[in-house]
Protein backbone atom coordinates (compact mmCIF):
# COMPACT_ATOMS: atom_id res chain seq x y z
CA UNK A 1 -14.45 -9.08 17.31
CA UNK A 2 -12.15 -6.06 15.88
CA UNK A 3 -9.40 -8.69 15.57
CA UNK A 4 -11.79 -10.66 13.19
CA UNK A 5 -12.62 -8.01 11.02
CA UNK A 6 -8.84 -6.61 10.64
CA UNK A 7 -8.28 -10.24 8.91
CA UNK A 8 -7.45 -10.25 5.58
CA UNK A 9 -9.48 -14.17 5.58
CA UNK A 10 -12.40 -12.06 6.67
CA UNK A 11 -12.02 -9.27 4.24
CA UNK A 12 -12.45 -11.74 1.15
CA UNK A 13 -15.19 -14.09 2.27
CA UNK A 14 -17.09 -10.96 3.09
CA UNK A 15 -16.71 -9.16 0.12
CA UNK A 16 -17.91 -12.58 -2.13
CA UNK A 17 -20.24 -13.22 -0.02
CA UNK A 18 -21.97 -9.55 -0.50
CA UNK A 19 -21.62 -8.97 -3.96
CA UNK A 20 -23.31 -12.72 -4.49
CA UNK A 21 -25.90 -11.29 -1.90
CA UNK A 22 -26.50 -8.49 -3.92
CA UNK A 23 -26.46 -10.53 -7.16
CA UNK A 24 -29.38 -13.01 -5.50
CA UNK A 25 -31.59 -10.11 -4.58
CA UNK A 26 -31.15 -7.96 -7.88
CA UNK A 27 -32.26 -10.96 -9.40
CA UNK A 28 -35.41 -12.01 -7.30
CA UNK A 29 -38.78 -10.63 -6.09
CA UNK A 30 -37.05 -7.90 -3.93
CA UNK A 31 -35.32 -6.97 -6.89
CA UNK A 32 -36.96 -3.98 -8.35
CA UNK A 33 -37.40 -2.25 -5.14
CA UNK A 34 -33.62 -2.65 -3.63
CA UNK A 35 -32.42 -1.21 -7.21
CA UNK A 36 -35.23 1.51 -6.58
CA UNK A 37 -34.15 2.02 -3.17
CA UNK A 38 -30.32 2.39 -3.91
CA UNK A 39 -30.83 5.13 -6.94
CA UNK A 40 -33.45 6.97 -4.74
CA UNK A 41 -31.48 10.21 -3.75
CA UNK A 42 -30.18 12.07 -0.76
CA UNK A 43 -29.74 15.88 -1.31
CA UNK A 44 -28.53 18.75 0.68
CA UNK A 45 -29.43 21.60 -1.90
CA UNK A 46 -27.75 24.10 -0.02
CA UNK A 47 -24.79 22.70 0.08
CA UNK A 48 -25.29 21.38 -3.83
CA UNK A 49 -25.16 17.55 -2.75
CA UNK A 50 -27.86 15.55 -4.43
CA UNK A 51 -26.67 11.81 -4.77
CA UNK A 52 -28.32 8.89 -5.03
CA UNK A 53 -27.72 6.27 -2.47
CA UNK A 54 -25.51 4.11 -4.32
CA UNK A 55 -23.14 7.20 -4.87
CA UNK A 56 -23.34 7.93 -1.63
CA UNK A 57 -21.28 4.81 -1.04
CA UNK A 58 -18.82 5.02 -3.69
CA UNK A 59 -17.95 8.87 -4.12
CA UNK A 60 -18.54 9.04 0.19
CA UNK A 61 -17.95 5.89 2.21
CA UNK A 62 -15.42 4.79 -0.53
CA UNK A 63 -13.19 7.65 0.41
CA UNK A 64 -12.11 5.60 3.88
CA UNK A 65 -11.13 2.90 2.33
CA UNK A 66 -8.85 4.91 -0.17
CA UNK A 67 -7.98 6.65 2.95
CA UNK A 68 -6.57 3.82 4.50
CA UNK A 69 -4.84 2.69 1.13
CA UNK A 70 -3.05 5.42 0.86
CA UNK A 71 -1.76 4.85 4.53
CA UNK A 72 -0.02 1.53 3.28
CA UNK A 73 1.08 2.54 0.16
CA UNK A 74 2.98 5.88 2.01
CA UNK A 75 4.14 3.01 4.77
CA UNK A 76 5.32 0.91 1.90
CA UNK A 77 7.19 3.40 0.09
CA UNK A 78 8.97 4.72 3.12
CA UNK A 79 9.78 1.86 5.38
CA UNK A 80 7.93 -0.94 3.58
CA UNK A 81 9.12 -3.37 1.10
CA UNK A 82 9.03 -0.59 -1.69
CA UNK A 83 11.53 1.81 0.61
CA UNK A 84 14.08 1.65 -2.15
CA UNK A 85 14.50 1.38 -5.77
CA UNK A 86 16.27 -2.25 -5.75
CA UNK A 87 12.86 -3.49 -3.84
CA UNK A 88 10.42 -1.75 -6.19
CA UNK A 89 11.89 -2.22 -9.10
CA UNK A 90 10.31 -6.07 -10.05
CA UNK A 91 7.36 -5.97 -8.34
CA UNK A 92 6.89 -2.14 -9.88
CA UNK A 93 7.78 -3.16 -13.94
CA UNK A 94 5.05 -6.51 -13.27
CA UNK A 95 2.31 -4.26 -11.57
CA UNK A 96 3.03 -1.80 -15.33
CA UNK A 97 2.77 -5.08 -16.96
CA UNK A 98 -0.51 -5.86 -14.86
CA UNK A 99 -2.25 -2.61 -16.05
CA UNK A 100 -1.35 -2.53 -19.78
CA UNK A 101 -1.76 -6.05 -20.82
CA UNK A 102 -5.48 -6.07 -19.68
CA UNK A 103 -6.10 -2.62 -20.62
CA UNK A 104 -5.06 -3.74 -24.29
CA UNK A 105 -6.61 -6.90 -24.67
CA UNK A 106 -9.87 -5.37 -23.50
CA UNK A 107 -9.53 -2.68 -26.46
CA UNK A 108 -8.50 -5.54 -28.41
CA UNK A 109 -11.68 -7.78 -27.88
CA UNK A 110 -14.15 -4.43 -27.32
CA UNK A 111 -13.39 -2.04 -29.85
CA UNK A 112 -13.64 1.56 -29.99
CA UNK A 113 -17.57 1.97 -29.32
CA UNK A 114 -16.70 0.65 -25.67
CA UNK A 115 -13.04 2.17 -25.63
CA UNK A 116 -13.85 4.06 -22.25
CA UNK A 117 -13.80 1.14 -20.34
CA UNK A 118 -10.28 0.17 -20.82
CA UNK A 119 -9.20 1.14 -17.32
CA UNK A 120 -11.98 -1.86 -15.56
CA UNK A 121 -9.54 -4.76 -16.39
CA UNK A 122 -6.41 -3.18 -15.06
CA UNK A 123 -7.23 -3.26 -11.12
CA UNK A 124 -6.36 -5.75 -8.15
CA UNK A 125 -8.25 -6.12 -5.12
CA UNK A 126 -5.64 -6.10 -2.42
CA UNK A 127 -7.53 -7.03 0.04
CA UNK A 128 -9.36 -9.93 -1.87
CA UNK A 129 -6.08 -11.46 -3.38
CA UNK A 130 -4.59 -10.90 0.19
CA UNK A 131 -7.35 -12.92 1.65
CA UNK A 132 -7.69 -15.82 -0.92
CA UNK A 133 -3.51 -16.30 0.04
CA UNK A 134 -4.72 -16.32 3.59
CA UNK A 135 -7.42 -18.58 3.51
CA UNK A 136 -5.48 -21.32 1.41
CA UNK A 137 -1.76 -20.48 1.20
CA UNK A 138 -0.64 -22.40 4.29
CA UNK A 139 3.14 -22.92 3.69
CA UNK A 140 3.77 -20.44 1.28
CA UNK A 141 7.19 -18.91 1.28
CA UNK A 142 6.78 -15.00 2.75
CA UNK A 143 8.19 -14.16 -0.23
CA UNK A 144 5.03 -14.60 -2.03
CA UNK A 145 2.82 -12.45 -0.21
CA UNK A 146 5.93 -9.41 -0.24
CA UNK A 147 5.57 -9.67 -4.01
CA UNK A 148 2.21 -10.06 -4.11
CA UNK A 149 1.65 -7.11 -1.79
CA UNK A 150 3.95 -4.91 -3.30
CA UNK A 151 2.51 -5.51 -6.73
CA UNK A 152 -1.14 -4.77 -5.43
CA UNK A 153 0.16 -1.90 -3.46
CA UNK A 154 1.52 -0.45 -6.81
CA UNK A 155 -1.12 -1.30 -8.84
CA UNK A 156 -3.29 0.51 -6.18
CA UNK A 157 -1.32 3.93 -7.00
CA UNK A 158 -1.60 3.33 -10.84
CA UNK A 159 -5.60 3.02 -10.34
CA UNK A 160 -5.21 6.27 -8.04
CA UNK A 161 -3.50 7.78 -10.84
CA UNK A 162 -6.06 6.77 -13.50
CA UNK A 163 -8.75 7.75 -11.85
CA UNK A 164 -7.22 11.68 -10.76
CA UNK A 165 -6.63 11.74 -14.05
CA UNK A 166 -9.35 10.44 -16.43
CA UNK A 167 -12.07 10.55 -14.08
CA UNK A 168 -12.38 14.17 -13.41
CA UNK A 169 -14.04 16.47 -15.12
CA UNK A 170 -14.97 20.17 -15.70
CA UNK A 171 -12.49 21.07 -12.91
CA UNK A 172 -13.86 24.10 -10.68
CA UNK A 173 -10.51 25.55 -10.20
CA UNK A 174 -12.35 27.75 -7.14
CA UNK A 175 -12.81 24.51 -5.33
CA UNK A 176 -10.30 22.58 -5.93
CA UNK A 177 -8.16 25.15 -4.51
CA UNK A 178 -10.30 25.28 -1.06
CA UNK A 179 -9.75 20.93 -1.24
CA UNK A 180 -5.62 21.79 -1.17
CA UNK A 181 -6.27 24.16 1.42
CA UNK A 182 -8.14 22.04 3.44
CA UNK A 183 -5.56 19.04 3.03
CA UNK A 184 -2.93 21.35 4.17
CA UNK A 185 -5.11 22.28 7.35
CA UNK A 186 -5.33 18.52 7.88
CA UNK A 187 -1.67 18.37 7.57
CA UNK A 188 -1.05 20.96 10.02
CA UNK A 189 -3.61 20.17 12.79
CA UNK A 190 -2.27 16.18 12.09
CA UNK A 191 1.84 17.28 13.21
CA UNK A 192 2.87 16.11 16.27
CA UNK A 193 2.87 18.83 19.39
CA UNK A 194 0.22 21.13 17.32
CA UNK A 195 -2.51 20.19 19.51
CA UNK A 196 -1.83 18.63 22.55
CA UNK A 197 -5.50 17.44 23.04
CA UNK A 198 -6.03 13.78 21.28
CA UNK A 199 -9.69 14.57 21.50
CA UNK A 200 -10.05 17.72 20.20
CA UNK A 201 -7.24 17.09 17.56
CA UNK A 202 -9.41 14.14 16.22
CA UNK A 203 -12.69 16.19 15.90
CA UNK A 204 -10.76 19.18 13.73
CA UNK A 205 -9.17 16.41 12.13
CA UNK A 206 -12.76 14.73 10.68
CA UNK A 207 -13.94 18.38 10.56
CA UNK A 208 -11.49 19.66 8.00
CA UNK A 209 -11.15 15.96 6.29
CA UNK A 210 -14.74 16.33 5.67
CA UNK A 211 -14.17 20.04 3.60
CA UNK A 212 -11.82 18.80 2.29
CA UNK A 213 -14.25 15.87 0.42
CA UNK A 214 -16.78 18.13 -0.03
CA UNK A 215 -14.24 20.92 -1.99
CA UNK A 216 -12.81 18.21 -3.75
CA UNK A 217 -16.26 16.80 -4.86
CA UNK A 218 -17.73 20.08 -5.88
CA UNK A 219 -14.31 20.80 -7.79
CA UNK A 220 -15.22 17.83 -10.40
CA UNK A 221 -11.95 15.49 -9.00
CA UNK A 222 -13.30 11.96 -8.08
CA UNK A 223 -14.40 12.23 -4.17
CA UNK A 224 -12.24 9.38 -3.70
CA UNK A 225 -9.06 11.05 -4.67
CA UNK A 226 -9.68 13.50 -0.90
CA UNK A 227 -9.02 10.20 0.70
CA UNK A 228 -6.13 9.29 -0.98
CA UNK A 229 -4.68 13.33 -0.25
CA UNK A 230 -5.60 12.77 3.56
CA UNK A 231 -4.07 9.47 3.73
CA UNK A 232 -0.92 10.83 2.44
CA UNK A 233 -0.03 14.05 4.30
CA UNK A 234 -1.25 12.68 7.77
CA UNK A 235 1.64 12.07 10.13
CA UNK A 236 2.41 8.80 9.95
CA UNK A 237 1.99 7.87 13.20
CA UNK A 238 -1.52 9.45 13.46
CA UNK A 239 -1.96 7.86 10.11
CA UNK A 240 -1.53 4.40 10.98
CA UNK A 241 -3.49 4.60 14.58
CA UNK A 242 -6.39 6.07 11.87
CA UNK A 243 -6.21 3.15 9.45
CA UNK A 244 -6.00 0.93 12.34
CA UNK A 245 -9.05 2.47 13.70
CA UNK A 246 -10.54 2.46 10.50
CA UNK A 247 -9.84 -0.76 8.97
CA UNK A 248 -12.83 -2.84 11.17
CA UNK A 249 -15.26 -0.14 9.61
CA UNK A 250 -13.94 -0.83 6.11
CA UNK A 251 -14.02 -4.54 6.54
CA UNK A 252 -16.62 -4.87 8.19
CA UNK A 253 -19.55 -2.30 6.51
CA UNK A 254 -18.41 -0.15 4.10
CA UNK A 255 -16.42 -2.73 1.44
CA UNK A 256 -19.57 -5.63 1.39
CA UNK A 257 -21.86 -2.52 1.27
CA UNK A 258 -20.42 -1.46 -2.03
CA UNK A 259 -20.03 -5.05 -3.36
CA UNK A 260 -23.30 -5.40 -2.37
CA UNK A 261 -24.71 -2.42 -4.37
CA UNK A 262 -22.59 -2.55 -6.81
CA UNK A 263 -23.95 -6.35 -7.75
CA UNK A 264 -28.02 -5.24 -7.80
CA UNK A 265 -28.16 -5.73 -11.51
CA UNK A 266 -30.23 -7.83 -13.19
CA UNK A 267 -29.20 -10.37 -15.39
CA UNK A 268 -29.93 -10.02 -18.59
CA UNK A 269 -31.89 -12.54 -20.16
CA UNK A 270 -29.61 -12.89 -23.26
CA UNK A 271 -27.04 -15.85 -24.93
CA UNK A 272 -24.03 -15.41 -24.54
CA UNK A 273 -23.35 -14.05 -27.96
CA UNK A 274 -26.02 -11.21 -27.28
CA UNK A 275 -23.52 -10.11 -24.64
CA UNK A 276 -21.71 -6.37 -25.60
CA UNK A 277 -18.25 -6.64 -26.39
CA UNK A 278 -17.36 -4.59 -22.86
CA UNK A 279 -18.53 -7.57 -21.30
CA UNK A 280 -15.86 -9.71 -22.83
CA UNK A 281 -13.37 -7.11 -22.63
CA UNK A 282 -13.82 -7.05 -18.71
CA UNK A 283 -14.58 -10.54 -18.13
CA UNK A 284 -11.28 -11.89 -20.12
CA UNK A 285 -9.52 -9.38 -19.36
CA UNK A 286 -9.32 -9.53 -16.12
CA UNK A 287 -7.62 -13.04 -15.84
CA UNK A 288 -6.09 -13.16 -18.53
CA UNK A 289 -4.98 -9.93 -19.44
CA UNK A 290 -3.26 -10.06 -16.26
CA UNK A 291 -1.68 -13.35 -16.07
CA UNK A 292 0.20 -12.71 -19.35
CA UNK A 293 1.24 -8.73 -18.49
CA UNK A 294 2.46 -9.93 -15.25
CA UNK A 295 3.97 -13.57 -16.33
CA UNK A 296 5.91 -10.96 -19.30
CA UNK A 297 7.36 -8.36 -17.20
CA UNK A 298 8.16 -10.78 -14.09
CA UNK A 299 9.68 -12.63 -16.46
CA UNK A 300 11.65 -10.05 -17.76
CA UNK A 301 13.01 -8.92 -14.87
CA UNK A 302 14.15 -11.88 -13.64
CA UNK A 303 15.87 -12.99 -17.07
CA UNK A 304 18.06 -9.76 -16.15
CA UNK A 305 18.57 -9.86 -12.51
CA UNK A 306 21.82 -11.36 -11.40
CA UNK A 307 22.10 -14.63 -11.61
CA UNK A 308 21.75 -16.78 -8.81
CA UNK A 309 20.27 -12.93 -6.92
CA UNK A 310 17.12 -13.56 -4.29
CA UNK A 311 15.53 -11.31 -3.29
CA UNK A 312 12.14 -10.50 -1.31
CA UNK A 313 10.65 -8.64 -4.05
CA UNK A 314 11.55 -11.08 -7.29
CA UNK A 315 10.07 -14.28 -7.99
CA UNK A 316 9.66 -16.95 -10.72
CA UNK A 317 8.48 -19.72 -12.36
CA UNK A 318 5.23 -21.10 -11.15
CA UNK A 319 5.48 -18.56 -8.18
CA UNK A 320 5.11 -15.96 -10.44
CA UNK A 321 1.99 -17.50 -12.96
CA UNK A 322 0.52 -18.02 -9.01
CA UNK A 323 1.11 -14.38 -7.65
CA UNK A 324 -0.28 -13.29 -11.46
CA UNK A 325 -3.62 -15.25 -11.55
CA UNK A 326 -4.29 -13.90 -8.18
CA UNK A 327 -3.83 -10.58 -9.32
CA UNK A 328 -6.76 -11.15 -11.54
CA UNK A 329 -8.98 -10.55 -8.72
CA UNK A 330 -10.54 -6.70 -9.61
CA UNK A 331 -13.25 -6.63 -7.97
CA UNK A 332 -13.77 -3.83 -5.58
CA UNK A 333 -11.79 -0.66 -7.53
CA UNK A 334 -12.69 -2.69 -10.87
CA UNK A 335 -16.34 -2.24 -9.90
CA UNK A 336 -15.68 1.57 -9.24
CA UNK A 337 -13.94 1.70 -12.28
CA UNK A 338 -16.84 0.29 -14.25
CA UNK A 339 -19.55 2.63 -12.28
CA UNK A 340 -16.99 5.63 -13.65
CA UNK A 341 -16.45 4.88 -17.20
CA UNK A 342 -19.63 3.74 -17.69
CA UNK A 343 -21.72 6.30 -15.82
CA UNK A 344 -23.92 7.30 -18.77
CA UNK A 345 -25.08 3.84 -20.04
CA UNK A 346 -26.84 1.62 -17.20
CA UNK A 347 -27.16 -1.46 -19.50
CA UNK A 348 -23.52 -1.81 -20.20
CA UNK A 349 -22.59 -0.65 -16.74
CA UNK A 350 -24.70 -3.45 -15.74
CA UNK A 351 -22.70 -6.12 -17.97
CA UNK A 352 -19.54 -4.51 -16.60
CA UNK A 353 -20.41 -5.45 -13.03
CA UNK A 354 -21.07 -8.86 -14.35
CA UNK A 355 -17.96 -9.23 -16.34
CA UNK A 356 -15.87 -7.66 -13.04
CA UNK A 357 -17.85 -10.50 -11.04
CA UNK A 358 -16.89 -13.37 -13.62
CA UNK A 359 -13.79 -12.30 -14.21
CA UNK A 360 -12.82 -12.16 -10.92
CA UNK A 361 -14.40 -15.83 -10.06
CA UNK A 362 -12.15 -17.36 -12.79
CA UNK A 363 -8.97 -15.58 -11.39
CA UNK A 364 -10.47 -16.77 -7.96
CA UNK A 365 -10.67 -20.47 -9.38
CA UNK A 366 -7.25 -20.40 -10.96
CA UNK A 367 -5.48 -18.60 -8.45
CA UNK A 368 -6.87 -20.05 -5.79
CA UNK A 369 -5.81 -23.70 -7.66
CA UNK A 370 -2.35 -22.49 -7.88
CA UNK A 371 -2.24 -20.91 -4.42
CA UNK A 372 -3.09 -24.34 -2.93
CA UNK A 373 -0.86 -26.28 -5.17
CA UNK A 374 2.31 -24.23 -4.20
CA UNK A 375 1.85 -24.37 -0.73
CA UNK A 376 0.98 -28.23 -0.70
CA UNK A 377 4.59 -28.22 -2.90
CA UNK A 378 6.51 -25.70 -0.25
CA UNK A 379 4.90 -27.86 2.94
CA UNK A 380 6.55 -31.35 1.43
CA UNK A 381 9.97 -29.71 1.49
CA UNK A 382 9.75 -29.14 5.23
């Protein structure tokens, strides 16, 4: 059963199929009291935690999951396909294509009255665009998924990056400081030969990771961003037996439980053209916006790579439009980006979850065309 859930296959269908869950029920009879139920609050006054449900999820059981990407992205920078300059390097200038591309044509189509939500667009759901290759990419070359992985893998840091930095606010310099303290504990207790006990090493471990998200929360840094320290400092050995450990959790509970919160909005019963500009900024994009950044700065850096040069992280052509229209695929850290920048304003946070969930079908539908189509190509050859 743990084998199932580790599957990327299983990671995607999962994921749709909450967030269309969620989308169902927001939108019938149990509607209004699921919504009510998810923004109804959990508080520990003492402690100054008051959150409502839903945040629960994204600023708490969110913080595995960035946990665990921070796991790969330290594997893939050290010993991965990203362990040297020469491997990052296209894979690295598409992924800065991926983010700006989207981010622009969203400011484009939105406008400065929505200007806050440029950062929605420029995410890619590794483990959705990992799955989609899985569950219909028979045959394609492994090349593919390297650059596909890489690029998600980097795109994964930028998002870390955007959200440390634009996402924080009022920073209590008093806690943040007790947050790097208590991610250099975790370092400590996580070297090798420190304590020889597994079992008691693992309980100071969760102990001190669990300071260190509450330090980091009260010091006005995204929650999330404790997961991404931990990940990163952990002995990598430790590390990867944690992600491991982890990933079944992720998979399995806490990813469809924030797709499925994330999607309890309610339609709104509008046209089209009634629809903010956000909306269209998100919802094109998403596919778009990323199919052209990424098809550009591929494109680039294969015009001047050596000629004739293959490698595992450079691709072209129609392998490239296919690894780009998958990238399209936001969905999970678009959706936190969306509940971030648009915190203060539930009816346009709303159409933000929508546009994520559109935008993300059509690079779904696309990518998953061209996905199928390249593998039925590389499958003849053999």
């Amino acid at each position: 059963m743990r084998t199932i859930f580790r599957s990327e296959r299983y990671a995607a269908i999962s994921l749709a199929a909450a967030a269309v869950l969620g989308l169902v029920l927001a939108n019938s009879v149990a509607g209004p009291g699921l919504i009510e139920l998810f923004a109804s609050h959990i508080g520990f006054p003492a402690l100054e935690l008051d959150l409502s449900i839903g945040h629960w999820i994204t600023d708490g059981l969110l913080v595995i999951f960035f946990f665990i990407v921070a796991v790969e992205l330290r594997h893939e920078l050290t010993v991965g396909e990203l362990n040297s300059v020469k491997h990052a390097l296209a894979p690295g200038i598409a992924a800065v294509g991926g983010v700006v591309v989207p981010a622009a044509l969203y400011l484009a189509i939105a406008g400065p009255d929505f200007a806050q939500g440029w950062p929605i667009p420029t995410a890619t759901d590794i483990a959705f665009a990992l799955g989609l290759i899985a569950l219909v990419g028979r045959g394609l070359p492994g090349r593919i998924r390297v650059f596909l992985l890489a690029l998600a893998v980097l795109d994964d840091l930028i998002a870390i990056l955007i959200i440390a930095v634009f996402f924080s606010h009022s920073i209590d310099l008093l806690a943040l400081g007790m947050a790097v303290v208590a991610v250099y504990l975790f370092r400590f207790i996580g070297c090798e030969g420190r304590i020889s006990n597994p079992r008691l090493r693992t309980i100071l471990l969760v102990v001190v990771a669990l300071f260190a998200w509450y330090f980091t929360f009260l010091s006005g840094v995204h929650a999330t961003i404790a997961g991404v320290a931990l990940g990163l400092v952990l002995n990598p050995k430790l590390a990867s037996k944690a992600a491991h450990a982890l990933q079944p959790v992720t998979n399995a509970a806490i990813l469809p439980l924030f797709a499925f919160a994330s999607a309890l909005v309610v339609i709104p019963a509008v046209s089209p053209a009634e629809l903010s500009p956000a909306f269209w900024g998100v919802a094109v994009g998403l596919p778009v916006g990323k199919i052209i950044g990424i098809m550009i700065a591929g494109s680039i850096v294969a015009l001047i790579a050596k000629r004739g040069e293959a490698t595992e992280t450079l691709i072209r052509g129609w392998d490239l439009l296919t690894v780009a229209a998958v990238a399209g695929i936001g969905f999970t850290v678009s959706l936190l980006m969306n509940e971030l920048a648009f915190a203060g304003n539930d009816a346009i946070r709303d159409e933000g979850v929508l546009a994520v969930l559109v935008g993300s079908a059509i690079a779904i539908v696309i990518g998953g065309a061209l996905v199928s189509w390249r593998s039925h190509h590389y499958r003849k050859q053999h």
